[in-house]
N, C-alpha and C. Protein backbone atom coordinates (compact mmCIF):
# COMPACT_ATOMS: atom_id res chain seq x y z
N UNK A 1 87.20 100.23 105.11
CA UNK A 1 86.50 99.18 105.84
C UNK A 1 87.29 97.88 105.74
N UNK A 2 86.80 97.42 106.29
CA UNK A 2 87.76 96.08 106.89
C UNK A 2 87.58 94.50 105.70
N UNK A 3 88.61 94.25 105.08
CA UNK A 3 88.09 93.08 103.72
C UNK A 3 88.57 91.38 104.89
N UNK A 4 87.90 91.70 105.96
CA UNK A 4 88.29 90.89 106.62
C UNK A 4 87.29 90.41 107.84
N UNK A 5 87.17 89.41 107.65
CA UNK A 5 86.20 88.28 109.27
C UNK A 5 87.23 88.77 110.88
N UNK A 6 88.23 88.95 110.73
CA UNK A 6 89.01 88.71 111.94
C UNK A 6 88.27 89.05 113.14
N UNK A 7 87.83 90.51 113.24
CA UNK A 7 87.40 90.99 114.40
C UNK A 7 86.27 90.27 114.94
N UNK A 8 85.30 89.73 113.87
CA UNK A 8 83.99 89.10 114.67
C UNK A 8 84.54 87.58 115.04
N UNK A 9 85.24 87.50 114.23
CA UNK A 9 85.89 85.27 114.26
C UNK A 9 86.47 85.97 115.92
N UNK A 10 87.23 87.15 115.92
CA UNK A 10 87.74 87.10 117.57
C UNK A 10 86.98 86.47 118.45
N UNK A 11 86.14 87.85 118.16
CA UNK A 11 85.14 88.25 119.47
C UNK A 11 84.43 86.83 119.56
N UNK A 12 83.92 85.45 118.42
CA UNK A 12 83.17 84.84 118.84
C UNK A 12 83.71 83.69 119.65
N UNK A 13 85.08 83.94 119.64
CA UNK A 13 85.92 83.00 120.48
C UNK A 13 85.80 83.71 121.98
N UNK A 14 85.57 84.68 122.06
CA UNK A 14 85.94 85.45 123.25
C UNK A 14 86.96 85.54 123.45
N UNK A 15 88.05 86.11 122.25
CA UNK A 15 89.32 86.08 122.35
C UNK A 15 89.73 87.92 122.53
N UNK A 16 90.61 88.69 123.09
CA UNK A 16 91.20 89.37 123.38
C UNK A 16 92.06 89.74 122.40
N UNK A 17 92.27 91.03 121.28
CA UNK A 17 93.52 91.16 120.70
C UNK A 17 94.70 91.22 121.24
N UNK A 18 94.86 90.99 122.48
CA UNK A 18 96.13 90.73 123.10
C UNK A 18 95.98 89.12 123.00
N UNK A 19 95.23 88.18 123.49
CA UNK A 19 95.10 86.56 123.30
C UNK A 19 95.52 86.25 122.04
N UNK A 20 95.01 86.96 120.94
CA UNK A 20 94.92 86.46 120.12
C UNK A 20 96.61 86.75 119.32
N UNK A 21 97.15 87.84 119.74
CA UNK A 21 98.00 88.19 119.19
C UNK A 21 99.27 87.13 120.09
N UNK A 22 99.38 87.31 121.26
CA UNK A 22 99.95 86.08 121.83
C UNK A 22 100.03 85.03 120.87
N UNK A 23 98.98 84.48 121.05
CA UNK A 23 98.78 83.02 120.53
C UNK A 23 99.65 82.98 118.93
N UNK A 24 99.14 83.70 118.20
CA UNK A 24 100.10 84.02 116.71
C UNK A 24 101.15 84.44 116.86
N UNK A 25 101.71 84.45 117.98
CA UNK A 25 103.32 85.53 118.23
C UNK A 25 103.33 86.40 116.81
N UNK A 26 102.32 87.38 117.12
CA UNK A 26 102.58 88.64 115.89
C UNK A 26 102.16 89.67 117.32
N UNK A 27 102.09 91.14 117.17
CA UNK A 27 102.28 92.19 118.21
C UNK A 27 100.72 92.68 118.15
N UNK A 28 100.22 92.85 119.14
CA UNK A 28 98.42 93.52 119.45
C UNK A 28 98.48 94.78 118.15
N UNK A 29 99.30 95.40 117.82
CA UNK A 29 99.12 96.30 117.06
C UNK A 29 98.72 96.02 115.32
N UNK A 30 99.53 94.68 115.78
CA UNK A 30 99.51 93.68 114.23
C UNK A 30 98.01 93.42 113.94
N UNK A 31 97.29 93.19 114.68
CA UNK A 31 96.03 92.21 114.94
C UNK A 31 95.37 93.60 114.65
N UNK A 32 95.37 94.48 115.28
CA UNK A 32 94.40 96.42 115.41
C UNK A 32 93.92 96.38 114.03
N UNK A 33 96.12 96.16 113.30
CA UNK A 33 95.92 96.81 111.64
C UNK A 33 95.40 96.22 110.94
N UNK A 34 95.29 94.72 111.25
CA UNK A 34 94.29 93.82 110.31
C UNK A 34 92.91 94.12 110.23
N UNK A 35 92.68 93.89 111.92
CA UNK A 35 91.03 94.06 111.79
C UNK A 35 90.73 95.41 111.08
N UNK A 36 91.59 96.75 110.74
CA UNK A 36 90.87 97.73 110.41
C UNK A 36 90.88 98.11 108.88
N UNK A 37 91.59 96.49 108.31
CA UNK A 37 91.44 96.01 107.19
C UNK A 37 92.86 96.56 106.17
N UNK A 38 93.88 97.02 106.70
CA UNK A 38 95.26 97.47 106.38
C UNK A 38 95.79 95.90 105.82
N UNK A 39 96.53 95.90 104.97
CA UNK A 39 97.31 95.04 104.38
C UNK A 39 98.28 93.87 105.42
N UNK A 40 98.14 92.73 105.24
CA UNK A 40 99.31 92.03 106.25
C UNK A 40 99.72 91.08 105.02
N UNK A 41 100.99 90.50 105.73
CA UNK A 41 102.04 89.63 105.18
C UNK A 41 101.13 88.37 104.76
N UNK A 42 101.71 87.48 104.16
CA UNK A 42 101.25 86.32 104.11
C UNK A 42 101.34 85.11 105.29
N UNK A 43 102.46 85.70 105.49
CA UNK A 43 103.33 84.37 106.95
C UNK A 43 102.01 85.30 108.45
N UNK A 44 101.93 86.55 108.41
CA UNK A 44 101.14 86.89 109.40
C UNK A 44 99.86 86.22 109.33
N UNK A 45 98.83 86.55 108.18
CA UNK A 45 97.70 85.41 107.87
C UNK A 45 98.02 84.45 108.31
N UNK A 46 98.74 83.89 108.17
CA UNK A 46 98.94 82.23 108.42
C UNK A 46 98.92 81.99 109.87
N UNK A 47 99.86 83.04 110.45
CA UNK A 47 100.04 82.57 112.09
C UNK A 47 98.73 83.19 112.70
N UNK A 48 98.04 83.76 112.44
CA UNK A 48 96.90 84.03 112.93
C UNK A 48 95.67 83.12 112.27
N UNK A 49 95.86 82.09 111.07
CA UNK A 49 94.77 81.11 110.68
C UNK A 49 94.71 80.20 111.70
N UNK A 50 96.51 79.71 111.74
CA UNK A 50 96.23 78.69 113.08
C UNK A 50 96.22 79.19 114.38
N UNK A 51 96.24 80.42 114.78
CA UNK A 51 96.15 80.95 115.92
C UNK A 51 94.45 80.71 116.35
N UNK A 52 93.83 80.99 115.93
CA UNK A 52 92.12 80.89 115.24
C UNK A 52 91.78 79.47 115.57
N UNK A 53 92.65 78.43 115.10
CA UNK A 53 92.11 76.79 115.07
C UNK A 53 91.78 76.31 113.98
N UNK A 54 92.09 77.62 112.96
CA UNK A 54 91.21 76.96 111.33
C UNK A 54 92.09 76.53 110.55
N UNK A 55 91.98 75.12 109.77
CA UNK A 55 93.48 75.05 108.81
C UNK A 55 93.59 76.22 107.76
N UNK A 56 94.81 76.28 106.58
CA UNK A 56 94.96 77.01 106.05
C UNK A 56 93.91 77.19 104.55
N UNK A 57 93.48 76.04 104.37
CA UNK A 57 92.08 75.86 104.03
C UNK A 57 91.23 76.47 104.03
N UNK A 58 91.02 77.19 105.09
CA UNK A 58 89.49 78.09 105.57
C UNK A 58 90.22 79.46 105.68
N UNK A 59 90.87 79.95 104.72
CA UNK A 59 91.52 81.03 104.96
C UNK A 59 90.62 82.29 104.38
N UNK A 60 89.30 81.97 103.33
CA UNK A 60 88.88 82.66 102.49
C UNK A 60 87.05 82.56 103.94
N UNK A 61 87.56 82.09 105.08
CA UNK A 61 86.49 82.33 106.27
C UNK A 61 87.18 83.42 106.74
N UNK A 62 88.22 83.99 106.41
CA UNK A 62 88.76 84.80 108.15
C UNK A 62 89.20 86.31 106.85
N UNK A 63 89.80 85.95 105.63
CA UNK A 63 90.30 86.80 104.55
C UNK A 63 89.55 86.86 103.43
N UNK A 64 89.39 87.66 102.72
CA UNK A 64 88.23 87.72 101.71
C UNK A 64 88.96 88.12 100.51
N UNK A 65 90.31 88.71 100.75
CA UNK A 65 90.70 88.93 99.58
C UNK A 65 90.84 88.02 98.26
């Protein structure tokens, strides 16, 4: 299961895992493996915190680890 907000923080943007993955220049597949709670980089978190709009601050809103 997923140790992660991503998929609902998407959807409440009405964002697209293709939008969203755009926006973070990381790949739609990148974004899949997160939401299905698979391990990512640190620099990936990041480009997808501000991809989101949230500073790096609110990182324990989107990541739970």
């Amino acid at each position: 299961m997923a140790n992660n907000a991503l998929r609902e923080i998407r959807e409440s943007f009405l964002m697209s895992k293709t939008e969203l993955a755009h926006k973070a220049k990381v790949s739609p597949i990148t974004v899949s493996r997160i939401e299905k709670g698979l391990p990512c980089r640190l620099e990936t978190m990041r480009k997808i915190i501000l991809a989101l709009g949230f500073d790096l601050g609110d990182k324990k809103k989107i990541f739970f680890d």
